[in-house]
Protein backbone atom coordinates (compact mmCIF):
# COMPACT_ATOMS: atom_id res chain seq x y z
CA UNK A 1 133.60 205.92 374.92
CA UNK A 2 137.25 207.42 375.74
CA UNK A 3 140.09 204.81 375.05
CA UNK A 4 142.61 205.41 378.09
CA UNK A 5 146.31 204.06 377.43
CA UNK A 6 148.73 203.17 379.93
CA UNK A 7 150.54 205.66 380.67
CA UNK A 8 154.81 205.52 379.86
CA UNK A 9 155.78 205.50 383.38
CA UNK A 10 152.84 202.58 383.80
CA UNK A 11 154.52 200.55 380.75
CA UNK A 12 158.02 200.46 382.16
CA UNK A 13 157.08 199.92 385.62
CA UNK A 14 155.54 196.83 384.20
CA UNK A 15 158.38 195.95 381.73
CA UNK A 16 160.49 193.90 384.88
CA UNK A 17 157.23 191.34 384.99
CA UNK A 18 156.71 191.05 381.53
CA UNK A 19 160.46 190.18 380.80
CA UNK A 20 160.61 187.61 383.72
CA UNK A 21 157.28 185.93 382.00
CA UNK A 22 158.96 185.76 378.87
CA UNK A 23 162.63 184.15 380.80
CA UNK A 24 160.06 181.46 382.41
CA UNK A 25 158.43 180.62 379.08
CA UNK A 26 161.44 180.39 377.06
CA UNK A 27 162.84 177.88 379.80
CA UNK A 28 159.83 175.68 379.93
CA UNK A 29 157.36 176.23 376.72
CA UNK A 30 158.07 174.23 373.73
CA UNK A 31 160.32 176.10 370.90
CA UNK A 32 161.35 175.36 367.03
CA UNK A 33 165.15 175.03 366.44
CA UNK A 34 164.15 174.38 362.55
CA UNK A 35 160.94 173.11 360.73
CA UNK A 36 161.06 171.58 356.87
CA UNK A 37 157.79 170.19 355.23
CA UNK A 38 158.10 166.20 354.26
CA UNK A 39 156.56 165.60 350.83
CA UNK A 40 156.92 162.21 351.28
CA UNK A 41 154.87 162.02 354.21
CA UNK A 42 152.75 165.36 353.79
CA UNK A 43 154.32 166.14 357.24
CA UNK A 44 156.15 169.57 358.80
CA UNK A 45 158.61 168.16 361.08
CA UNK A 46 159.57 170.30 363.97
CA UNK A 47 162.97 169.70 365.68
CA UNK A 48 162.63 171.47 369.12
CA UNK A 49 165.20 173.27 371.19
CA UNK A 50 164.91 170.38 374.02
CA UNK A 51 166.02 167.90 371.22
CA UNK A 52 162.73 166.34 370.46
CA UNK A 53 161.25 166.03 367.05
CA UNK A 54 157.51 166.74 366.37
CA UNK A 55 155.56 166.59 363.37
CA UNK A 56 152.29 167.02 362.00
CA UNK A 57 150.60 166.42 359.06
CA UNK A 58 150.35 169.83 356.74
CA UNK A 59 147.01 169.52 356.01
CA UNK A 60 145.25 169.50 359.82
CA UNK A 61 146.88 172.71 359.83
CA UNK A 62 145.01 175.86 359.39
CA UNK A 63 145.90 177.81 356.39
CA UNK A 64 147.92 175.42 354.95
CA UNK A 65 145.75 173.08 353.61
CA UNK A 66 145.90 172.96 350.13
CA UNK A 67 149.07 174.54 349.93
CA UNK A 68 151.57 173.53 347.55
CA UNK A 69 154.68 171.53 348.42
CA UNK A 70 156.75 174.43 347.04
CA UNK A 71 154.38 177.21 349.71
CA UNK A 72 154.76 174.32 352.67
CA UNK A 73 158.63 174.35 351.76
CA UNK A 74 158.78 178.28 352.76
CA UNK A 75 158.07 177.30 356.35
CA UNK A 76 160.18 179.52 358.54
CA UNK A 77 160.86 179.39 362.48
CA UNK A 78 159.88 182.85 363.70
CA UNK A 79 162.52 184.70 366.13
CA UNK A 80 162.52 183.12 369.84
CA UNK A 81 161.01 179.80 368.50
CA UNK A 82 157.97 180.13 369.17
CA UNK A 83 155.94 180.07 366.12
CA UNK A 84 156.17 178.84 362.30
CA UNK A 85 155.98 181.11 359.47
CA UNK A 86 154.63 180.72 356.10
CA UNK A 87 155.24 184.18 354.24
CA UNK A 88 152.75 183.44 350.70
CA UNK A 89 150.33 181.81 352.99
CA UNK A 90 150.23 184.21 355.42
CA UNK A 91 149.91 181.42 357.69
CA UNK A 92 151.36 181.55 361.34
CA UNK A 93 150.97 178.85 364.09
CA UNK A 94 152.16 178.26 367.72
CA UNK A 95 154.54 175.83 368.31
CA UNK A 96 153.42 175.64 372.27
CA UNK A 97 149.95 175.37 370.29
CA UNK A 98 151.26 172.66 367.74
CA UNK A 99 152.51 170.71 370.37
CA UNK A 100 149.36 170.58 372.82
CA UNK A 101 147.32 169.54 369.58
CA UNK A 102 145.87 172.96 367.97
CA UNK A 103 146.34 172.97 364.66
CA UNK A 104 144.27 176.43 364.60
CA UNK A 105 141.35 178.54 366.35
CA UNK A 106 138.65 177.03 367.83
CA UNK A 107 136.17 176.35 364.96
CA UNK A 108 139.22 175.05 362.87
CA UNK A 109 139.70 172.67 365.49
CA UNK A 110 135.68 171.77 365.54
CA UNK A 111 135.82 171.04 361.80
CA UNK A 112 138.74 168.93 362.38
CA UNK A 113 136.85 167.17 365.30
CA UNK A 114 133.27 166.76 362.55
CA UNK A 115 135.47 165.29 359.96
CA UNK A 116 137.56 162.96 362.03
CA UNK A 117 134.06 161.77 362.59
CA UNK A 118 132.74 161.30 359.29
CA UNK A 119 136.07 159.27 358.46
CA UNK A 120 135.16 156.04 357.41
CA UNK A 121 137.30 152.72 357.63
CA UNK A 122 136.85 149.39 357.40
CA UNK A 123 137.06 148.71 361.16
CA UNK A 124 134.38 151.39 361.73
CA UNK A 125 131.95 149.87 359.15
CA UNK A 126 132.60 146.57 360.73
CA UNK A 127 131.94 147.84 364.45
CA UNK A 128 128.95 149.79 362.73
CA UNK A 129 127.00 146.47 361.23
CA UNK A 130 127.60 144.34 364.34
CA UNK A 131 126.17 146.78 366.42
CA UNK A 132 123.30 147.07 364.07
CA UNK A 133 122.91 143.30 364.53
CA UNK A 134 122.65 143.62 368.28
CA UNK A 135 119.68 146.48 367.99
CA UNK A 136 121.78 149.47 367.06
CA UNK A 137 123.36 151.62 369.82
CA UNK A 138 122.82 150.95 373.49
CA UNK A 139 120.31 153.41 375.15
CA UNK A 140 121.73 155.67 377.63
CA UNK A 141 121.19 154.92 381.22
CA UNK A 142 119.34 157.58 383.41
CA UNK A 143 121.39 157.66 386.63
């Protein structure tokens, strides 16, 4: 199989589209004015261009769970805003993507998703023997 590449006429007669995508995104799309990691509160705050402050906790994160407070420290805001850097974890994430609620790729974000499930609390163990009491989990309807 023959790899064709765009000609260099065909790249700049698209570089006029691509630049007005990137003008609309940088107006609208979430971006990082700074980032520092929380040790307190195991967080990486986010303060955004718009003003707003964000923050997540370090360890939902992929590739920086784990980490050291020192590594999570080294976070830095990649030119344009637009993502985080973390140089000795080789860790980079979206801030468009932090913000919408990916802390990673898609089976990172199932994992998350299976152990938010497995967490246990009181509440849940509370919710879990009453419903045992009542015959366990309501059947689903066929409709």
């Amino acid at each position: 199989m023959t790899e064709t590449h765009p000609s260099e006429a065909e790249i700049l007669a698209q570089l006029p589209a691509a630049f007005e995508r990137g003008r609309v995104a940088a107006e609208t799309e979430p971006r990082a004015r700074s980032a520092a990691y929380h040790a307190g509160s195991g967080r990486i705050a986010v303060e955004l261009t718009n003003g707003c402050l964000f923050a997540f906790p370090a360890d939902d994160a992929q590739g920086l769970r784990g980490a050291t407070p020192e590594q999570l420290a080294a976070v830095e805001v990649l030119p344009g805003g637009f993502g985080l850097h973390w140089e000795e974890l080789d860790a980079d994430l979206s801030v468009p993507g932090l913000v919408a609620g990916v802390f990673g790729s898609k089976s990172w974000m199932r994992e998350l998703g299976r152990a938010g499930g497995r967490v246990q609390t009181e509440a849940k163990a509370r919710a879990a023997r009453e419903n045992g009491r009542k015959g366990g989990r309501p059947r689903r309807s066929v409709g």
